[in-house]
N, C-alpha and C. Protein backbone atom coordinates (compact mmCIF):
# COMPACT_ATOMS: atom_id res chain seq x y z
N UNK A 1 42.66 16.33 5.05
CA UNK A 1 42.20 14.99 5.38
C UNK A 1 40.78 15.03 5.98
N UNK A 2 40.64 16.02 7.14
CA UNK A 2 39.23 16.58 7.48
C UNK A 2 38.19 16.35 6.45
N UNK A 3 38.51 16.69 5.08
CA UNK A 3 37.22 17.41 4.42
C UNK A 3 37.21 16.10 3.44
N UNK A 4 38.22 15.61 3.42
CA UNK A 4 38.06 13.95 2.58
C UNK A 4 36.80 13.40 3.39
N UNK A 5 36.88 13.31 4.61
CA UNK A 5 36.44 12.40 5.48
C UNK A 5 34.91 12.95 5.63
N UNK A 6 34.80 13.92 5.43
CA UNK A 6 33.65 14.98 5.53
C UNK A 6 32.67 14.52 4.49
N UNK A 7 33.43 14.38 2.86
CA UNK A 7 33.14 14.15 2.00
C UNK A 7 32.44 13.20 1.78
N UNK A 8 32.91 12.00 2.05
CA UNK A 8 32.71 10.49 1.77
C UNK A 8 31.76 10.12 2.85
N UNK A 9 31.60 10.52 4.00
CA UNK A 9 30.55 10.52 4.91
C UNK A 9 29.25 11.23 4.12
N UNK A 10 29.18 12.64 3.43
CA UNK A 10 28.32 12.72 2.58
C UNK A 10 27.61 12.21 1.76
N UNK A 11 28.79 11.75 1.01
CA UNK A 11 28.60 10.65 0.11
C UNK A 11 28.02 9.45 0.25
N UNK A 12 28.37 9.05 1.52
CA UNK A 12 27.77 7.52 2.07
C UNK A 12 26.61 8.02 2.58
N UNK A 13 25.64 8.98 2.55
CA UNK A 13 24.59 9.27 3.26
C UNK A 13 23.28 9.24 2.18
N UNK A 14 24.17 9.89 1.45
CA UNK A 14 23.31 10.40 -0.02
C UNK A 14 22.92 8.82 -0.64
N UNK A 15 24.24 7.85 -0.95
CA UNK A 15 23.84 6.71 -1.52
C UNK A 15 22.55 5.97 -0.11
N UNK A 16 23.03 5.86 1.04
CA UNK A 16 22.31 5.20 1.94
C UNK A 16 20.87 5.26 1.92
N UNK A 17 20.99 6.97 1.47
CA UNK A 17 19.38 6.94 1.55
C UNK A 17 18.58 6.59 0.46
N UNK A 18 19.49 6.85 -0.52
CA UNK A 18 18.73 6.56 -2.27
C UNK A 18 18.43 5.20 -2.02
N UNK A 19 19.41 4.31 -1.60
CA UNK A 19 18.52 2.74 -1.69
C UNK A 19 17.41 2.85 -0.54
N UNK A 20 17.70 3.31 0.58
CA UNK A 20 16.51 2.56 1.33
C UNK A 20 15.09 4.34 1.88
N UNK A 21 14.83 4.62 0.92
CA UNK A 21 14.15 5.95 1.21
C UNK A 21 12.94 6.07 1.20
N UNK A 22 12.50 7.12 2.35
CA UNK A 22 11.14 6.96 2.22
C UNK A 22 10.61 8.07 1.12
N UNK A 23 9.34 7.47 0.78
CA UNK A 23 8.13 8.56 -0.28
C UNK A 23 7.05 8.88 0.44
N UNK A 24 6.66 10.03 -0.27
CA UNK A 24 5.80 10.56 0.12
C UNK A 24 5.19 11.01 -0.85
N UNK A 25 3.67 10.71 -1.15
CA UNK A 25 2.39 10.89 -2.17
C UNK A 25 1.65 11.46 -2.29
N UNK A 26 1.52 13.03 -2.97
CA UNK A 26 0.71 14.01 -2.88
C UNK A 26 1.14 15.03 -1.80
N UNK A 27 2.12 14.78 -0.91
CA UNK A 27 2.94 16.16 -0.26
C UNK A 27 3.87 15.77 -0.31
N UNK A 28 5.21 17.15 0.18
CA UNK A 28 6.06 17.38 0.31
C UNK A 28 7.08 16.28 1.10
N UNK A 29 7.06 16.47 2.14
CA UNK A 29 7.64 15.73 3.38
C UNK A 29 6.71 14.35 3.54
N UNK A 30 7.46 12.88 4.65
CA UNK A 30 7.40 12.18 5.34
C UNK A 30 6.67 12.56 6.42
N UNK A 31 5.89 12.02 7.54
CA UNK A 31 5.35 12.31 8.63
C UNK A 31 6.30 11.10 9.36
N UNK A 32 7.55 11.74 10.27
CA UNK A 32 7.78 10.70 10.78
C UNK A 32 9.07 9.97 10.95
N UNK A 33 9.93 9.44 11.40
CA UNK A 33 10.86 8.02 10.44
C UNK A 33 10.70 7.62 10.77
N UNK A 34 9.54 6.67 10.92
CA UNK A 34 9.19 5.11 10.85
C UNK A 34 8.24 4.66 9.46
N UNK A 35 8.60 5.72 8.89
CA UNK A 35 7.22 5.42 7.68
C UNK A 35 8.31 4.99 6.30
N UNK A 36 7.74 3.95 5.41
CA UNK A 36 8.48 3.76 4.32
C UNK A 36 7.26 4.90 3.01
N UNK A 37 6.47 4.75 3.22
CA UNK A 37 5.02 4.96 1.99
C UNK A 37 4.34 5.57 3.02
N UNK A 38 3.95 7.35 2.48
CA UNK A 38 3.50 7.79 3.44
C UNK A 38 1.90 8.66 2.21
N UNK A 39 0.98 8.89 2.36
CA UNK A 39 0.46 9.54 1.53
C UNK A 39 -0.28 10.83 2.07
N UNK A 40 -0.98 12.22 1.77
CA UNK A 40 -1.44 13.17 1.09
C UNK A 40 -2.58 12.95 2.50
N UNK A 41 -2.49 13.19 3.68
CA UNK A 41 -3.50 13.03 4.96
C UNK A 41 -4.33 14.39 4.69
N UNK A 42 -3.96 15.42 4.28
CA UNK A 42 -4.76 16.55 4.38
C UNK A 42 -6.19 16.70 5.04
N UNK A 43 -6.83 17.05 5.64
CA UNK A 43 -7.90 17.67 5.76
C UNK A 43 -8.85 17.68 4.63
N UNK A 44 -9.95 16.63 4.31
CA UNK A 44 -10.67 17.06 2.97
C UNK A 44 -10.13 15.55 2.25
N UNK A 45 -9.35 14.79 2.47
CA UNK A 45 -8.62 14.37 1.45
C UNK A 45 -9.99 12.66 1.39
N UNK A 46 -9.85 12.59 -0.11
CA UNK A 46 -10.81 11.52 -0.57
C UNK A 46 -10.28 10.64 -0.93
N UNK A 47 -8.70 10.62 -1.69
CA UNK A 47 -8.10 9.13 -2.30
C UNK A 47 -7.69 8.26 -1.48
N UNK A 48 -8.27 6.97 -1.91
CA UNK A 48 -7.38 5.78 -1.23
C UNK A 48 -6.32 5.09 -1.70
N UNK A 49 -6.13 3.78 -1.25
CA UNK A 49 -5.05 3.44 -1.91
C UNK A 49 -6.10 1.87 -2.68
N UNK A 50 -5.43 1.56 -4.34
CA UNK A 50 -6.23 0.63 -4.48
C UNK A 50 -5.51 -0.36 -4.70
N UNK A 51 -6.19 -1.52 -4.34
CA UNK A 51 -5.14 -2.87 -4.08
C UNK A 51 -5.12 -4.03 -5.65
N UNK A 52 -4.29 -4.83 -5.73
CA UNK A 52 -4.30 -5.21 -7.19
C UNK A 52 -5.33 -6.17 -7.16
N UNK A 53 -6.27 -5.67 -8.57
CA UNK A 53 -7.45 -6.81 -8.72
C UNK A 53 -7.18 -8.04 -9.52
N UNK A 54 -7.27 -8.66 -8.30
CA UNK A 54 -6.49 -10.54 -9.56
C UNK A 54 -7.87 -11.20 -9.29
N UNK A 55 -7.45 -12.91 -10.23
CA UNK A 55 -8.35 -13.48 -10.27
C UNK A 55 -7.61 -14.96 -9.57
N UNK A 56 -8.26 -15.17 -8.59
CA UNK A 56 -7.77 -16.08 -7.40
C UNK A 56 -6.45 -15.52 -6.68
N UNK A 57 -6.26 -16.56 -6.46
CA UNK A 57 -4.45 -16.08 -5.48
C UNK A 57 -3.13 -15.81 -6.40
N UNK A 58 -2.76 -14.82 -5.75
CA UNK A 58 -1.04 -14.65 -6.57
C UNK A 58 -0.30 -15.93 -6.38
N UNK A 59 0.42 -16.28 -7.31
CA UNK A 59 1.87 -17.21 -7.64
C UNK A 59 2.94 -16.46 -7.18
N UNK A 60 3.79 -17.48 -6.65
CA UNK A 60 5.16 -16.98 -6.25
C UNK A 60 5.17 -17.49 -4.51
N UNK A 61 6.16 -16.75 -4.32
CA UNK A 61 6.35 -16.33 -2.61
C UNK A 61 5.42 -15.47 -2.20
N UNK A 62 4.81 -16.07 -1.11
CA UNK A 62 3.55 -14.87 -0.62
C UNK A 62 3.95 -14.59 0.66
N UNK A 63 4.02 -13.34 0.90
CA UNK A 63 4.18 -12.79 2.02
C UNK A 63 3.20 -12.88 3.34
N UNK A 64 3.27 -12.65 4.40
CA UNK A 64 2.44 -12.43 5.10
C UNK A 64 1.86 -10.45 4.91
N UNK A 65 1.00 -10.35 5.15
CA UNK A 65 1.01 -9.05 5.25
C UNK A 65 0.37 -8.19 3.67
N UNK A 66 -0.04 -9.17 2.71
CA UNK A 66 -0.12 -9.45 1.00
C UNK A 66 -1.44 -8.91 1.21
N UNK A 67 -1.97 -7.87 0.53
CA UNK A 67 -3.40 -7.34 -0.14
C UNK A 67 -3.74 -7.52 -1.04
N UNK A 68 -5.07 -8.35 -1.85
CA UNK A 68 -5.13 -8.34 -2.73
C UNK A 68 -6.80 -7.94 -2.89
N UNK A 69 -7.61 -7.78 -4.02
CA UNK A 69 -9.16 -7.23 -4.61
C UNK A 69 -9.29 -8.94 -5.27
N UNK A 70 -9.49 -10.00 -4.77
CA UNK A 70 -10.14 -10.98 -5.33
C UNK A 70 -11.43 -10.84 -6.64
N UNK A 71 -11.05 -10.82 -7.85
CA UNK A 71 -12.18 -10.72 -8.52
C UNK A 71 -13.25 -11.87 -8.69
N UNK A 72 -12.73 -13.34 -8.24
CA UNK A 72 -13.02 -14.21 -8.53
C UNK A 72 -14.70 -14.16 -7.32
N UNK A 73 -14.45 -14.11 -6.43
CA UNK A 73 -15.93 -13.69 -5.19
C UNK A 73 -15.74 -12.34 -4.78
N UNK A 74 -15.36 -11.21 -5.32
CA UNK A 74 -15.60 -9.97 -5.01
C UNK A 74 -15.12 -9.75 -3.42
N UNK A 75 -13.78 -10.27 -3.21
CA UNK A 75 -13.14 -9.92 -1.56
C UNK A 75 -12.15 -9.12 -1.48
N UNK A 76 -12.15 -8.27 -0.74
CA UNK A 76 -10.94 -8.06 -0.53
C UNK A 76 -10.37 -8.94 0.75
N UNK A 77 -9.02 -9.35 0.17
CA UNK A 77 -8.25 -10.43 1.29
C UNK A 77 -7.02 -9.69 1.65
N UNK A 78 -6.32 -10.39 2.64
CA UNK A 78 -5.14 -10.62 3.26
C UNK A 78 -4.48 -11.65 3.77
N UNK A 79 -3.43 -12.13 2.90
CA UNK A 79 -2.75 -13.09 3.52
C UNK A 79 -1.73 -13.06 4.96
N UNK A 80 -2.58 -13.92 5.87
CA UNK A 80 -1.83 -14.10 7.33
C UNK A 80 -1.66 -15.02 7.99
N UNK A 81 -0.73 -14.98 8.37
CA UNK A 81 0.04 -16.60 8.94
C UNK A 81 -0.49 -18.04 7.95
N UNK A 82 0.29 -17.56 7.22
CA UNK A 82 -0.21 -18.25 5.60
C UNK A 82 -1.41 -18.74 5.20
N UNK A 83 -2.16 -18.24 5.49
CA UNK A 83 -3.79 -17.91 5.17
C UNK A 83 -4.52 -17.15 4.27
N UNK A 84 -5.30 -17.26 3.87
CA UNK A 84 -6.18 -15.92 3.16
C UNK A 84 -7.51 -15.27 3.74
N UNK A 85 -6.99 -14.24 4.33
CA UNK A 85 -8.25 -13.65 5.24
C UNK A 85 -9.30 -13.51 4.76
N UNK A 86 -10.59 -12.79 4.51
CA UNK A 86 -11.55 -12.07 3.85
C UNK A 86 -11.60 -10.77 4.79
N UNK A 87 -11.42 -10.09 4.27
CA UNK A 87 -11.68 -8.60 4.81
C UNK A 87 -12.96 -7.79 4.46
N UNK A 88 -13.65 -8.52 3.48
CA UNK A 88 -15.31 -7.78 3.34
C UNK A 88 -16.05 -8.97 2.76
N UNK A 89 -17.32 -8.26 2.95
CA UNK A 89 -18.11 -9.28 2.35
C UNK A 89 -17.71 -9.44 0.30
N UNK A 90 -18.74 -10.03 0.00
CA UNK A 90 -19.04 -10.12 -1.67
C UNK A 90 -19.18 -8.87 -2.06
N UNK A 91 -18.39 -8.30 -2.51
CA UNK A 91 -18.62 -7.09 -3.05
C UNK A 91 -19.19 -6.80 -4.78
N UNK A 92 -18.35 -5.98 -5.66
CA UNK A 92 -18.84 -6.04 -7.02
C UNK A 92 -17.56 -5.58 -7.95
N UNK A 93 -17.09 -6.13 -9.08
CA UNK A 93 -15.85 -6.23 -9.65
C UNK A 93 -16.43 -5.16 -11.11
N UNK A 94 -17.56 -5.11 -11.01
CA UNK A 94 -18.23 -4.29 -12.38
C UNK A 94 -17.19 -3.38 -12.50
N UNK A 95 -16.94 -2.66 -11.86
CA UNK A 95 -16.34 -1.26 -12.07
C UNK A 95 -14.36 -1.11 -12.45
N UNK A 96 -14.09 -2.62 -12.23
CA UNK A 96 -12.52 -2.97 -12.45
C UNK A 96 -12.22 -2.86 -13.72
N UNK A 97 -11.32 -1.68 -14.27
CA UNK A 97 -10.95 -1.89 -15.60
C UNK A 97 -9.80 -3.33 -15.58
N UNK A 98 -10.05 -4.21 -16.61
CA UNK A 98 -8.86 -5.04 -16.78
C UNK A 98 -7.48 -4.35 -17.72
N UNK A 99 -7.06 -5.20 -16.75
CA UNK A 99 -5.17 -5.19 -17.23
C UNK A 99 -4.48 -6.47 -18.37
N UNK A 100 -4.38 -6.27 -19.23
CA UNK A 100 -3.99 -7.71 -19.87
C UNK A 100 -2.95 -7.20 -20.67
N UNK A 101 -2.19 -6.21 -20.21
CA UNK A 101 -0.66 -5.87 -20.53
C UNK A 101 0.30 -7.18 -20.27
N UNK A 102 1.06 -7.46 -20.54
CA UNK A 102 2.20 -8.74 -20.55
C UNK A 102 3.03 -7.62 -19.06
N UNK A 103 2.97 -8.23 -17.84
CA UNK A 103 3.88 -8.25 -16.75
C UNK A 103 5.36 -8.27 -17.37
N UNK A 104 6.01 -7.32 -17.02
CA UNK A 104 7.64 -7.06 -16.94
C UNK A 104 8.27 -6.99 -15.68
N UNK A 105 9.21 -7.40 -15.39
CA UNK A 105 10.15 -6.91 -13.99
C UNK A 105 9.14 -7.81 -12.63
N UNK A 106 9.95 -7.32 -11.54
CA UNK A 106 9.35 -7.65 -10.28
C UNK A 106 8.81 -6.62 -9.63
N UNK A 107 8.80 -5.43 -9.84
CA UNK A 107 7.82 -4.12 -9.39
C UNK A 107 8.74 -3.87 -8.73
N UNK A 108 8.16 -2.44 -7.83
CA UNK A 108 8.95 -2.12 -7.07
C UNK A 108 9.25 -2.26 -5.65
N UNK A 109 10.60 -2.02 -4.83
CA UNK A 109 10.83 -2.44 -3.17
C UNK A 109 10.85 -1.24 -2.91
N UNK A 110 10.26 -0.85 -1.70
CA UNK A 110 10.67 0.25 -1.29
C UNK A 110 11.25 0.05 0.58
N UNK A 111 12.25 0.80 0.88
CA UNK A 111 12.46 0.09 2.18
C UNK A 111 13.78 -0.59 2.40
N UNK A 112 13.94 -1.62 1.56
CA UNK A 112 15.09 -2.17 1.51
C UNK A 112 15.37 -2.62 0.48
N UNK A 113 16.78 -2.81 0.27
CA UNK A 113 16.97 -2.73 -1.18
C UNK A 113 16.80 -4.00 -1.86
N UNK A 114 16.48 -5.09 -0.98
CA UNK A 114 15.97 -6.61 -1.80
C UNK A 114 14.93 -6.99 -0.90
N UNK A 115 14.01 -7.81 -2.01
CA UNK A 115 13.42 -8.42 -1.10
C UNK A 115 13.01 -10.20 -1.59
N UNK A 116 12.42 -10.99 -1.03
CA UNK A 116 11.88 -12.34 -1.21
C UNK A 116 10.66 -12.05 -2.13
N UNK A 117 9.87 -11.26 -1.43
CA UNK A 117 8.59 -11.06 -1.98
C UNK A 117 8.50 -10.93 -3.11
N UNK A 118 7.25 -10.90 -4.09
CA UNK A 118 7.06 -11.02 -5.66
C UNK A 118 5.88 -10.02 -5.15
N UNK A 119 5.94 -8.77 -6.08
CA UNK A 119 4.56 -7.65 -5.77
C UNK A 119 4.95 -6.80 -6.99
N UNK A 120 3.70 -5.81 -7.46
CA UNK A 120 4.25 -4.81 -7.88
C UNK A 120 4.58 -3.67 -6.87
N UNK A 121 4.13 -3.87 -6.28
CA UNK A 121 4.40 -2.96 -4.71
C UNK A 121 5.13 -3.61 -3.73
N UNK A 122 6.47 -3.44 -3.10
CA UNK A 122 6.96 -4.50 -1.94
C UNK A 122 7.72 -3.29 -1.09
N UNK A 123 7.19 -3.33 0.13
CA UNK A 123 7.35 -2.12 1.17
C UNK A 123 8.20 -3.46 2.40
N UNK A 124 9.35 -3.32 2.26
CA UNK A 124 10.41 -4.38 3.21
C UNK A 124 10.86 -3.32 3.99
N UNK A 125 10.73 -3.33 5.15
CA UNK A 125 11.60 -3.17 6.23
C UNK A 125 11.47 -3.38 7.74
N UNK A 126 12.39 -3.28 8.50
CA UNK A 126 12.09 -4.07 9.96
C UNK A 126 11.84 -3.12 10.97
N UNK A 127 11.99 -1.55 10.45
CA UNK A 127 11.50 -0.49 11.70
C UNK A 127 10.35 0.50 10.95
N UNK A 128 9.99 0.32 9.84
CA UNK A 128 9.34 1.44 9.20
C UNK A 128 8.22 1.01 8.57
N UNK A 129 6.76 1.62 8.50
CA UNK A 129 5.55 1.14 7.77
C UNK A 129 5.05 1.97 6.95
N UNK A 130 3.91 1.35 6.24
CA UNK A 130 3.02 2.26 5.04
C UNK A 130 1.97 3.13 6.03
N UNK A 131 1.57 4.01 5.87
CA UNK A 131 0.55 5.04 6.60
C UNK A 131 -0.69 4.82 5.87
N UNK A 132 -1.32 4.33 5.90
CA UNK A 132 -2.70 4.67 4.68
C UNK A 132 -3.18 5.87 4.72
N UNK A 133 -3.47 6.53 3.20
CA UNK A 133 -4.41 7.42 3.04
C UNK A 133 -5.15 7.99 4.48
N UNK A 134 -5.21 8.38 4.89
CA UNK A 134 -6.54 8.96 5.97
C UNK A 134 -7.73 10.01 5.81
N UNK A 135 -9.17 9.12 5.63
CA UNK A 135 -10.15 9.89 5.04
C UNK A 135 -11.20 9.93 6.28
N UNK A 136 -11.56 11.04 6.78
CA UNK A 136 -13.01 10.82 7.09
C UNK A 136 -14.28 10.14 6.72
N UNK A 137 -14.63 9.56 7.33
CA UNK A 137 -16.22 9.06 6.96
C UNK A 137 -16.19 8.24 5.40
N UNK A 138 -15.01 7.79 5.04
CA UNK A 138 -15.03 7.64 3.21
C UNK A 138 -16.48 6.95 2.92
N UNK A 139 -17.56 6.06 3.61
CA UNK A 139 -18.68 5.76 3.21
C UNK A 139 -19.40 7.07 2.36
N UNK A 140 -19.01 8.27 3.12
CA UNK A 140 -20.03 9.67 2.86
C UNK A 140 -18.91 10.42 2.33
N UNK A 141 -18.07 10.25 2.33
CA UNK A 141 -17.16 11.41 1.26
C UNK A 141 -16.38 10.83 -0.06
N UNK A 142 -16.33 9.44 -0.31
CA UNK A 142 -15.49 9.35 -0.93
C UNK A 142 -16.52 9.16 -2.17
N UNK A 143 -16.72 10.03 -3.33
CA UNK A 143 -17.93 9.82 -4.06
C UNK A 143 -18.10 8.43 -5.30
N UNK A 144 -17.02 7.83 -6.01
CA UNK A 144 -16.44 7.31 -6.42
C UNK A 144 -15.44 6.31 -5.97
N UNK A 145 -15.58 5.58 -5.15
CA UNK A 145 -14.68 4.42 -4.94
C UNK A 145 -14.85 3.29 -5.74
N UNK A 146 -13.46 2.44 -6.08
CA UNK A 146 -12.71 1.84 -6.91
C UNK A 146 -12.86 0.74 -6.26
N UNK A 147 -13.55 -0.58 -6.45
CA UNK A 147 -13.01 -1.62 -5.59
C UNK A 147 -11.99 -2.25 -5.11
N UNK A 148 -11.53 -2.67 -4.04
CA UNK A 148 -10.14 -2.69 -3.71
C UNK A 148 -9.71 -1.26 -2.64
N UNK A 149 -10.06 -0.46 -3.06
CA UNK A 149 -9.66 0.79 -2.23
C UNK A 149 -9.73 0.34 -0.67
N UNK A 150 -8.56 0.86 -0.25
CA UNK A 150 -8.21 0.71 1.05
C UNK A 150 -7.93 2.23 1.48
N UNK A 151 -8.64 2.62 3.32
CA UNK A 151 -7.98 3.74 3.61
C UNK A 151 -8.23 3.59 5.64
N UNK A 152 -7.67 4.85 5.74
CA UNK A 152 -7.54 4.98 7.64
C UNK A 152 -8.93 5.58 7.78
N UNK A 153 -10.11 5.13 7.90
CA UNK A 153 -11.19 6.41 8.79
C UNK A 153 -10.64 6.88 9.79
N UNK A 154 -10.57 8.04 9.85
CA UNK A 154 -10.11 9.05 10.92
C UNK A 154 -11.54 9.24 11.49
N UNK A 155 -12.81 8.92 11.47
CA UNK A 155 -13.61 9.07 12.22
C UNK A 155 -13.87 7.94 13.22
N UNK A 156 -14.27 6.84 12.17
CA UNK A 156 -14.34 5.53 13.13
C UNK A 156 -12.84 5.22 13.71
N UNK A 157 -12.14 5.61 13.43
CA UNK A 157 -10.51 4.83 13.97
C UNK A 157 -10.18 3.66 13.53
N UNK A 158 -10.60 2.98 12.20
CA UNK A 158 -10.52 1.83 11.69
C UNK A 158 -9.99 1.34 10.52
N UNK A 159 -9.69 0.58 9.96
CA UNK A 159 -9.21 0.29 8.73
C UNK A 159 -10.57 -0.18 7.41
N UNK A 160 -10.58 0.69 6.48
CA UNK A 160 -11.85 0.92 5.66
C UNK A 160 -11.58 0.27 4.50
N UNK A 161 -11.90 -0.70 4.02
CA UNK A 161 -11.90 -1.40 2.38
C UNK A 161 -13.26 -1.18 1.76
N UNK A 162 -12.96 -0.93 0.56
CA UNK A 162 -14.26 -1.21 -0.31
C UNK A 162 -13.93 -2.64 -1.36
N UNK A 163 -15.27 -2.91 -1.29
CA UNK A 163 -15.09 -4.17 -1.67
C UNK A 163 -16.20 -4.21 -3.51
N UNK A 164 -16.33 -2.67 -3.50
CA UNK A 164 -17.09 -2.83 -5.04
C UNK A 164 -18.44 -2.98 -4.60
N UNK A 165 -19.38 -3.13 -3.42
CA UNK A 165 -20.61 -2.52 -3.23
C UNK A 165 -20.91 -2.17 -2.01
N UNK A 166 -20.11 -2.30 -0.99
CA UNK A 166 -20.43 -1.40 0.40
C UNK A 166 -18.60 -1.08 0.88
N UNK A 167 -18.61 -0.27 2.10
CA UNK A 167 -17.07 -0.19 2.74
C UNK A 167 -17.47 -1.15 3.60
N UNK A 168 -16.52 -1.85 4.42
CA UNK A 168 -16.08 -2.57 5.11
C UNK A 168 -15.10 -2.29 6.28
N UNK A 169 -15.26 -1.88 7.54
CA UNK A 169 -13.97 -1.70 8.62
C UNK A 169 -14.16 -2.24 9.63
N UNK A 170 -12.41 -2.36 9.72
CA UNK A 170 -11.92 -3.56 10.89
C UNK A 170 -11.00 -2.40 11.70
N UNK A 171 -11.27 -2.78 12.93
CA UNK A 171 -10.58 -2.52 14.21
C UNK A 171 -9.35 -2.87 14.60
């Protein structure tokens, strides 16, 4: 009876975590459990993360907390307390390959196993967050940035967007 009980506790651990689990991008391990999306911090490291380039505002349910690469005035935004922030100046969209694939599905949740939100990316949960990339100096190291790219300066201590012709960071 022991090893039934042993079992199914296994069992309930293994499923528990498959729905609500964290990733990790470009290494091995999580830093952490509070992290849902964790990425590749290394020493040296240049990639960011790049945010989806639309043209005006997403349709649907908008979250608070929503990133998007505005192509329409070259911004990167954030929607907060149902608002649309600007997070950089006018940047430059030249360099955006377009997408004009036909949209399938609702993308993916990571975190919890449903959510409200409409994303191809939806990171739900109530104790755990995304880590951004963390780059030094990305103005001077990152040689190639993507507009939209978002990352952590580990030098300034700030949150770094490129907006397609300069970086941009907020405190």
């Amino acid at each position: 009876m022991k090893n039934i009980k042993n079992i199914s506790i296994a069992v309930a651990l293994v499923i528990f975590n498959s729905f609500f689990g964290q990733v990790a991008i470009g290494k091995q391990a999580i830093d952490g459990n509070s992290t849902v999306l964790d990425f590749d911090n290394a020493s040296g490291n240049t990639k960011g993360l790049i945010l989806p380039a639309i043209s005006g505002f997403p349709t649907g349910i908008l979250e608070n907390g929503t990133f998007i690469f505005d192509v329409t005035d070259n911004k990167v935004k954030v929607y907060e307390n149902d608002v649309w922030k600007s997070l950089s100046d006018a940047g430059s969209s030249s360099a955006i390959a377009a997408n004009n694939s036909a949209e399938t599905g609702k993308g993916v949740i990571m975190g919890d196993a449903t959510s409200s939100a409409d994303g191809v990316l939806v990171l739900e949960s109530q104790n755990k967050a995304m880590v951004l990339p963390q780059i030094a100096a990305p103005h001077l190291n990152v040689k190639n940035p993507y507009p939209g790219m978002m990352c952590y300066d580990t030098t300034s201590k700030t949150l770094a967007v490129f907006d397609g012709s300069v970086w941009n960071y907020w405190k």
